[in-house]
Protein backbone atom coordinates (compact mmCIF):
# COMPACT_ATOMS: atom_id res chain seq x y z
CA UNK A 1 -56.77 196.57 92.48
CA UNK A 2 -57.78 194.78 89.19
CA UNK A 3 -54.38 193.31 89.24
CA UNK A 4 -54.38 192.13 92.85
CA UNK A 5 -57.84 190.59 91.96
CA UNK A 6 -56.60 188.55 89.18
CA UNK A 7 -53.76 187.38 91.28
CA UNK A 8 -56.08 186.06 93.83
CA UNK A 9 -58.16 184.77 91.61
CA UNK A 10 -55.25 182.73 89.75
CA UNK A 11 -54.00 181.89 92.79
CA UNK A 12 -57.27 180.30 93.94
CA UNK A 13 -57.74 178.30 90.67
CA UNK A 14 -54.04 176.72 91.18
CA UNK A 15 -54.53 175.57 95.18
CA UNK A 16 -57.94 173.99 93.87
CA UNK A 17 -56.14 172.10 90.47
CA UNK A 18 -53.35 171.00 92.78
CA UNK A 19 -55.73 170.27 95.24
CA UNK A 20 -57.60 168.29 92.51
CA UNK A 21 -54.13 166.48 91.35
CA UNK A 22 -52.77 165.77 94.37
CA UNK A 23 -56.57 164.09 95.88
CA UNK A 24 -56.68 162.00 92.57
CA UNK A 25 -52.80 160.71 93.04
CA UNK A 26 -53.33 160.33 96.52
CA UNK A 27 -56.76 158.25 95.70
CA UNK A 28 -55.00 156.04 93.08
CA UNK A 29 -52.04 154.80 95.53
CA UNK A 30 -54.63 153.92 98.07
CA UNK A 31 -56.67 152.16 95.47
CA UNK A 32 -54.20 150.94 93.41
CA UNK A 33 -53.17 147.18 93.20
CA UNK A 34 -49.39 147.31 94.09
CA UNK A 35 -47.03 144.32 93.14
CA UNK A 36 -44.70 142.69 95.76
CA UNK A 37 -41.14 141.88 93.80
CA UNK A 38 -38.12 140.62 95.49
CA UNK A 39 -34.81 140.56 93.90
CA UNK A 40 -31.75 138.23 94.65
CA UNK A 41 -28.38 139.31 94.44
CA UNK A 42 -25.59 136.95 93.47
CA UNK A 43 -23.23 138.99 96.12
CA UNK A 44 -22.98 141.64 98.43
CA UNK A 45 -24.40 145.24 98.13
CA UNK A 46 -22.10 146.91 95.56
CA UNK A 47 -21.88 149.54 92.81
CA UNK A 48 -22.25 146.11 90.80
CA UNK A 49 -25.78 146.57 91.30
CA UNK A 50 -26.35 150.29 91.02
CA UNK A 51 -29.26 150.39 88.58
CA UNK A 52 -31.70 148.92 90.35
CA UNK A 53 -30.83 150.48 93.66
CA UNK A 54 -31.29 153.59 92.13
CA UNK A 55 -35.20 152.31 90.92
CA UNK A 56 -36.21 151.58 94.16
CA UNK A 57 -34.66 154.70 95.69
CA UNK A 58 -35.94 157.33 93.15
CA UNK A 59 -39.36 155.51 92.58
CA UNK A 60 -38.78 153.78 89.92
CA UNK A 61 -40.67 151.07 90.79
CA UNK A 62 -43.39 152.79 92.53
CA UNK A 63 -44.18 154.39 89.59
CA UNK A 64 -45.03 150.73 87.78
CA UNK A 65 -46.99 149.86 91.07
CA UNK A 66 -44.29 148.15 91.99
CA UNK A 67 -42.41 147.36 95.98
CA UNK A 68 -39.36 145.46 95.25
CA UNK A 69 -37.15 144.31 98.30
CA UNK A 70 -33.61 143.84 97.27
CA UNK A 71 -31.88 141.20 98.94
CA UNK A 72 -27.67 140.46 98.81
CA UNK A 73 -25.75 137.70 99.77
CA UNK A 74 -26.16 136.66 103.02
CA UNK A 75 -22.51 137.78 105.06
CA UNK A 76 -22.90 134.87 106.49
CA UNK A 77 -19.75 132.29 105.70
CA UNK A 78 -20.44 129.07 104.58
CA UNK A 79 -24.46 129.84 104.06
CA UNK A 80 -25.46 128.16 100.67
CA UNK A 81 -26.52 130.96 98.08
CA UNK A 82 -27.69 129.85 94.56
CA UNK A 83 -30.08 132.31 93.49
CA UNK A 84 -31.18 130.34 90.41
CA UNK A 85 -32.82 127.64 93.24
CA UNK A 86 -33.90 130.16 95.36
CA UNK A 87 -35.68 131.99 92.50
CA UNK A 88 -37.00 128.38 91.18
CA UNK A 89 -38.47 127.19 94.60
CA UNK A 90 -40.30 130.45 94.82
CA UNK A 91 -44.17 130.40 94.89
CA UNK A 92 -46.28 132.63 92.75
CA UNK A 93 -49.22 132.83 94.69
CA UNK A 94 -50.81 135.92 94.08
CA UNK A 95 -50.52 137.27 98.13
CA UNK A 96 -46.24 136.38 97.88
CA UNK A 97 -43.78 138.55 96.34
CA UNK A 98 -42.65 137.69 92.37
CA UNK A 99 -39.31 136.20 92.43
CA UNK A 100 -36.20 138.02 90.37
CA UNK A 101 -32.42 137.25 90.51
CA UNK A 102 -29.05 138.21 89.28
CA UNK A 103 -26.89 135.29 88.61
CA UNK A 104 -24.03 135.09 86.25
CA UNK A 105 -24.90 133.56 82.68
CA UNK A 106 -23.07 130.35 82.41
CA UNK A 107 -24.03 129.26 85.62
CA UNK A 108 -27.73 130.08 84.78
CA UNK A 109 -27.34 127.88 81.92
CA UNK A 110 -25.86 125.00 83.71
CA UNK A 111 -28.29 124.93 86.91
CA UNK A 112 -30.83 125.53 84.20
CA UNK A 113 -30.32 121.95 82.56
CA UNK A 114 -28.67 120.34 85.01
CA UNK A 115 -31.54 120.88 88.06
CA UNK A 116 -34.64 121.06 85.50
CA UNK A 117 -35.27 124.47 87.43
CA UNK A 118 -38.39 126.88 86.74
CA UNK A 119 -36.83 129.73 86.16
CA UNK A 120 -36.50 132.04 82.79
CA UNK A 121 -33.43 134.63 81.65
CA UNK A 122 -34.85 137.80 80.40
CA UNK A 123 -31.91 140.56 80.46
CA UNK A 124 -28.47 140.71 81.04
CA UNK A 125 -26.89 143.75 82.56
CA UNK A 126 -23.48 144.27 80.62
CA UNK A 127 -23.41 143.03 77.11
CA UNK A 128 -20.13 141.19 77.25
CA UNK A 129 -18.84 139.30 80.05
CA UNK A 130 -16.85 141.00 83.15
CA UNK A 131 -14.75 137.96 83.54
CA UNK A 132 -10.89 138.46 82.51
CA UNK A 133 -7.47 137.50 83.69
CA UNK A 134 -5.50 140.02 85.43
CA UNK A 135 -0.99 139.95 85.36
CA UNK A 136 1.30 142.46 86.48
CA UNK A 137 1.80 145.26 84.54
CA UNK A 138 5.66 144.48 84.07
CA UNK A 139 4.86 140.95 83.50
CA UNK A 140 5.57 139.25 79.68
CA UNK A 141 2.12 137.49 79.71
CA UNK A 142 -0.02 139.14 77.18
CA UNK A 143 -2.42 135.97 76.60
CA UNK A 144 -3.13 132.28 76.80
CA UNK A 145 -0.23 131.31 74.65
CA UNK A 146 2.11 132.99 77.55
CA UNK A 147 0.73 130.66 80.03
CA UNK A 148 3.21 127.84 80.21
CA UNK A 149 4.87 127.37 83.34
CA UNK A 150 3.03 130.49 85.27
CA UNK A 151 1.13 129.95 88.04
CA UNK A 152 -2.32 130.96 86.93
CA UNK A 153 -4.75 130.96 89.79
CA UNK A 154 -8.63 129.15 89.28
CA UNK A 155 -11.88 129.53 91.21
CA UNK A 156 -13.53 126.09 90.67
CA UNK A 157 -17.23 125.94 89.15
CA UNK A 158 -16.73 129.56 88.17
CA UNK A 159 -16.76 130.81 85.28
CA UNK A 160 -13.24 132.48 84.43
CA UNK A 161 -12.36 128.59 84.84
CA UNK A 162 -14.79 127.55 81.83
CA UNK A 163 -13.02 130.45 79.31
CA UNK A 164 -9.62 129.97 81.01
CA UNK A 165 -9.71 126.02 79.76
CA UNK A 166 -11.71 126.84 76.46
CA UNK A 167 -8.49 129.51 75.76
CA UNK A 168 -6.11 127.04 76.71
CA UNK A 169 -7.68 124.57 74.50
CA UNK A 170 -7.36 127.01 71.48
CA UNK A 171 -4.65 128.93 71.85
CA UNK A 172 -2.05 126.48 73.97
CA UNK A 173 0.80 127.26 75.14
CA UNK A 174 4.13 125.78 74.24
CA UNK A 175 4.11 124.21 77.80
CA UNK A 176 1.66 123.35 80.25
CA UNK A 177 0.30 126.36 82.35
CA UNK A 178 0.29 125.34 86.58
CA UNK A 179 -3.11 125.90 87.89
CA UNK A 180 -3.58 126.34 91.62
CA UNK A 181 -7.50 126.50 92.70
CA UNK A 182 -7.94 129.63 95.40
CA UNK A 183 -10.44 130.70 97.71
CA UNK A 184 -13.16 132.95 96.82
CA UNK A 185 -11.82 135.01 99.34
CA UNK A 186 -8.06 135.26 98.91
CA UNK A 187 -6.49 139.04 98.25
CA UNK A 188 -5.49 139.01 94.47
CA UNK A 189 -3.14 141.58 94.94
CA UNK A 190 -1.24 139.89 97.96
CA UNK A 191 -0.89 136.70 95.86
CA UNK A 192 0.20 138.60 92.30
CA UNK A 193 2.71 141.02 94.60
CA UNK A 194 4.73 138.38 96.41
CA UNK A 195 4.55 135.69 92.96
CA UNK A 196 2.26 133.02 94.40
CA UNK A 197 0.27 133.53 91.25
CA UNK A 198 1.09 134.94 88.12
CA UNK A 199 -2.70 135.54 86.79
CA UNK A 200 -5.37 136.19 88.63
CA UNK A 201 -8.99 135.04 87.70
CA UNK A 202 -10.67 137.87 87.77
CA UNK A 203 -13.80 140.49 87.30
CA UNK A 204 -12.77 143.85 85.83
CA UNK A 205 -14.63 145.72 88.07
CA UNK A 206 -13.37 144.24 91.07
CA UNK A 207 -9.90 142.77 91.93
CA UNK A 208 -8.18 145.34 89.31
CA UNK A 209 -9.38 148.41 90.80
CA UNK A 210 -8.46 146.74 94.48
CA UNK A 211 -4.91 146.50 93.13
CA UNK A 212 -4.67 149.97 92.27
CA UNK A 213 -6.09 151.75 94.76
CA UNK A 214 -3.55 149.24 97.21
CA UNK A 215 -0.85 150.89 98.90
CA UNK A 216 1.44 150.97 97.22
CA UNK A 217 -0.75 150.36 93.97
CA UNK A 218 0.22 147.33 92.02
CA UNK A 219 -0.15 148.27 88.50
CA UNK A 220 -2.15 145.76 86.36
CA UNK A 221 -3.20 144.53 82.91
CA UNK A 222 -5.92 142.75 81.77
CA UNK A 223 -6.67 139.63 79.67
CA UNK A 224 -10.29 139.40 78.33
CA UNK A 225 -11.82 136.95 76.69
CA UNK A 226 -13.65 138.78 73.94
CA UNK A 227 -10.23 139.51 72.21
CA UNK A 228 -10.52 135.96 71.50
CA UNK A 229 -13.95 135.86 70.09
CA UNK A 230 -16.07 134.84 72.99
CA UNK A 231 -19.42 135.69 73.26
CA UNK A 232 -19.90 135.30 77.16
CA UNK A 233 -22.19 137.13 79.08
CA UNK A 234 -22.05 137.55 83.07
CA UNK A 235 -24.64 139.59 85.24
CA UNK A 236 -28.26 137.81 83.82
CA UNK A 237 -31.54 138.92 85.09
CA UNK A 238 -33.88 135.66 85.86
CA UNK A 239 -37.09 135.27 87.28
CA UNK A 240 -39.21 132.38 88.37
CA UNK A 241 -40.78 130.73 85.37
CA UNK A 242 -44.22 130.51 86.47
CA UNK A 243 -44.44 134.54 86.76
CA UNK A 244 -43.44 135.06 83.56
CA UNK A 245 -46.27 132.79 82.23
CA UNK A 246 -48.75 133.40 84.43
CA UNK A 247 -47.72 137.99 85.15
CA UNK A 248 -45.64 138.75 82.29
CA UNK A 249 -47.23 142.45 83.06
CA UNK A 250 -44.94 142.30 86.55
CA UNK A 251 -41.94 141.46 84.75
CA UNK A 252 -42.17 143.49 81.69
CA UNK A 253 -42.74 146.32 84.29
CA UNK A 254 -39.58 145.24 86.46
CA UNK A 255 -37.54 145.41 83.38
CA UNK A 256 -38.37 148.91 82.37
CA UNK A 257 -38.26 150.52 85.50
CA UNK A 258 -35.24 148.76 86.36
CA UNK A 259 -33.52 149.86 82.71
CA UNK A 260 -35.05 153.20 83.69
CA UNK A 261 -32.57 153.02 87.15
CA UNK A 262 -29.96 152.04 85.23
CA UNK A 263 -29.62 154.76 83.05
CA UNK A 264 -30.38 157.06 86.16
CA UNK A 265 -27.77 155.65 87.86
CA UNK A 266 -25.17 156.19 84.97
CA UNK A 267 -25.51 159.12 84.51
CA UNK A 268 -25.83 160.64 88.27
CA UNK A 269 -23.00 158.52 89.14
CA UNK A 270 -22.46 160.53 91.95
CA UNK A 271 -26.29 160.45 93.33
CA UNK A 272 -26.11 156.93 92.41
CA UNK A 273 -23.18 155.53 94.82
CA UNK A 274 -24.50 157.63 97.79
CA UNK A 275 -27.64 155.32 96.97
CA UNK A 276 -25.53 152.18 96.85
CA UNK A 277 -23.81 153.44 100.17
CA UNK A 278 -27.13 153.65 101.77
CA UNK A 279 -27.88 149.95 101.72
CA UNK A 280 -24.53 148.77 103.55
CA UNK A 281 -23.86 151.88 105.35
CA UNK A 282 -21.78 149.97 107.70
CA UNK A 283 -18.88 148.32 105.28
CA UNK A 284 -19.37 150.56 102.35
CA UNK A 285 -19.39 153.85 103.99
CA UNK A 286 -15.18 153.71 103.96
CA UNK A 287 -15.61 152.00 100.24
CA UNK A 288 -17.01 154.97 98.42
CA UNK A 289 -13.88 155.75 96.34
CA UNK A 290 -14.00 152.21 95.10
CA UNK A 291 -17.25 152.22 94.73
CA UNK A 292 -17.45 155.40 92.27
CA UNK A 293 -14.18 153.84 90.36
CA UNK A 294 -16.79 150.55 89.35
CA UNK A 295 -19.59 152.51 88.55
CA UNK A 296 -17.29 154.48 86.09
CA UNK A 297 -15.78 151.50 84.96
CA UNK A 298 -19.18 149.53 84.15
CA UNK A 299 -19.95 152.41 81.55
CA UNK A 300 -17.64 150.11 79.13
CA UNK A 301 -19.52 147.20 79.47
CA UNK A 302 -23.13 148.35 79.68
CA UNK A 303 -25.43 148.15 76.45
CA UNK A 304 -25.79 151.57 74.81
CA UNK A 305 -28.21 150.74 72.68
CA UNK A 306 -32.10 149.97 73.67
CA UNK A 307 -33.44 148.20 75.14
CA UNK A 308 -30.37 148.52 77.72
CA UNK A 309 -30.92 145.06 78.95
CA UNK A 310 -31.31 143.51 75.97
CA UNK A 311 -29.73 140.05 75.35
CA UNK A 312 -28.17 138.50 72.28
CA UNK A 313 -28.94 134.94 70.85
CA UNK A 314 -25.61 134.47 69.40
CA UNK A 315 -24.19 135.52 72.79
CA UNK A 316 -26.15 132.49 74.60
CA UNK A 317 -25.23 130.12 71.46
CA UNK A 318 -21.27 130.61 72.23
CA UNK A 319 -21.86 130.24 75.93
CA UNK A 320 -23.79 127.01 75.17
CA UNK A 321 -21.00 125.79 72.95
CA UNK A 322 -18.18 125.95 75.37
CA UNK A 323 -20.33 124.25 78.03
CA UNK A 324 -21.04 121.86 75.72
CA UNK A 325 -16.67 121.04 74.74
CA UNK A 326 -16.07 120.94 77.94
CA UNK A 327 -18.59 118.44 79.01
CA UNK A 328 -20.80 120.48 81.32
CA UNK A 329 -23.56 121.05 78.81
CA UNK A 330 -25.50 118.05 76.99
CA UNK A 331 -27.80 119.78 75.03
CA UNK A 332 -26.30 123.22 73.45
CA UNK A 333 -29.47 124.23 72.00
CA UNK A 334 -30.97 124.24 75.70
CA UNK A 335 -30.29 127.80 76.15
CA UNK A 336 -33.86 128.46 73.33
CA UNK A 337 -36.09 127.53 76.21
CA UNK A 338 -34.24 129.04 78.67
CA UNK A 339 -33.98 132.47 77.65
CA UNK A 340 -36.61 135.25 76.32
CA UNK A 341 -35.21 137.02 74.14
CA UNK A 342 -38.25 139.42 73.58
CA UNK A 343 -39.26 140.13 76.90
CA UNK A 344 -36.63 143.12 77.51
CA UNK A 345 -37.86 144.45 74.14
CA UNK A 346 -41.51 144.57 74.49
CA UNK A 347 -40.99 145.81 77.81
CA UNK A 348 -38.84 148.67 76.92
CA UNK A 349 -41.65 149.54 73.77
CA UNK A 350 -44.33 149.03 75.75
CA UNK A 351 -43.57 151.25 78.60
CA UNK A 352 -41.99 154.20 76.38
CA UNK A 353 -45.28 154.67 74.82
């Protein structure tokens, strides 16, 4: 009896403390000023962008009193898509959502000087670049100086074109490679299998796990720039300028619990591309073999030290230098007021507390 007493008892006391938990959660979301985020992707919903799928989907952001819409590419051919504008024409009135976008790093630097735009890096998401140069497996090109005479295959404006000409420039080849400039679009491993192009511009998360998952697989190796000494970065995390000044709270709290997705997502990798599936049900729902094999492959390029978005000065330095050689950069010092390099660090400390 005594024991049946002091269940009920106990059991009485924990409906009224959950009771007392759950009224006092319940009373802060209602009460509680939320945040409005959205953030632009440079392309389509992929495992590219697992991290911060994986903070909206798990709460992530909810938790920081943040709602973050996450917004790809448009599908739409032809549609202009230059997030760095988009992000830099955003307002930040107080009732409108704060502007974020993922844009890769040289091209944040050039729009940056180039279109005076109001916008600010504050994280990359790899800490090296993605860009490489992809060859047949059986081929005898094993870098730069075995371009001469090969076919080697360009996207214009991009950035595998900037480090393909700075690696050209520094390591030539005995004779003059043939460039042919391709479509966005074109199959890499169509073009590298039948000898339209012997190296493929490409991003090692992509085109190299297309080729050999083909049928039959074309076997591949890779050319990347940082055996060459080239600090590049590629994925960078910007955000409208004015925000940063005027709600560096918002963005110190995007960073975290998007770091805080990240992490999630690398190491539920499983749990993590059924997330990524979920926002492109429709195409990627047939893709989810691929889309596991670049989640496992972005564990070599993702910082594994904190804070995991965490940028590098010298990295931004070397990017500004080749701009500047090759004439797309005036001012190589330009990148100082573009970039914060403490944000991603007081945000990580600040939020781990």
């Amino acid at each position: 009896m005594k024991m049946t007493l002091a269940f009920c008892i106990s059991f009485v006391l924990a409906t009224l403390l959950f009771s007392a938990i759950y009224s006092f959660d319940h009373a802060h979301k209602i009460h509680r000023r939320v945040d409005r985020a959205i953030l632009y992707l440079q392309w389509f919903h992929q495992a590219q962008f697992a991290g911060f799928y994986v903070a909206n989907n798990k709460g992530f952001y909810d938790d920081v009193d943040l709602e973050v819409d996450i917004r790809p590419r448009p599908l739409t051919a032809g549609e202009d898509w230059s997030v760095p504008r988009i992000v830099s024409a955003s307002t930040d009135r107080d009732d409108k959502p704060k502007a974020f976008g993922i844009w890769v790093g040289d091209q944040v630097l050039r729009q940056y000087a180039e279109e005076n735009l109001q916008i600010a890096a504050i994280g990359t998401v790899f800490d090296r670049s993605l860009a490489c140069f992809m060859v047949k497996d059986q081929s005898n090109i094993f870098g730069p100086h075995d371009f001469g005479d090969k076919r080697v295959g360009l996207f214009k404006g991009y950035d595998t074109e900037i480090i393909y000409n700075w690696l050209v420039a520094h390591y030539p080849p005995p004779t003059p490679a043939h460039t042919v400039l391709l479509n966005p679009t074109a199959d890499a491993t169509a073009q590298l299998r039948s000898g339209d192009v012997d190296v493929w511009p490409a991003y090692a998360i992509n085109e190299p796990l297309a080729a050999e998952a083909a049928h039959p697989p074309l076997h591949v190796r890779l050319i990347f720039p940082d055996y060459y000494n080239i600090g590049y970065y590629s994925d960078t995390l910007i955000v409208n300028r004015r925000t940063l000044e005027r709600h560096r709270d918002v963005v110190e709290r995007f960073t975290e619990a998007s770091e805080r997705g990240w992490r999630y997502a690398l190491e539920n990798r499983d749990e993590a591309v059924k997330i990524v599936v979920g926002y492109d049900r429709l195409r990627l729902g047939r893709l989810i073999e691929q889309q596991q094999l670049m989640l496992n492959k972005m564990t070599f390029y993702v910082r594994t030290f904190n804070p995991m978005l965490g940028m590098d000065e010298p990295t931004w330095a070397s990017m500004a230098d080749i701009l500047q050689q090759q004439g797309a950069l005036k001012d190589v010092g330009i990148y100082k007021t573009l970039c914060d390099f403490n944000l991603a660090k007081d945000a990580h400390k600040l939020h781990r507390e």
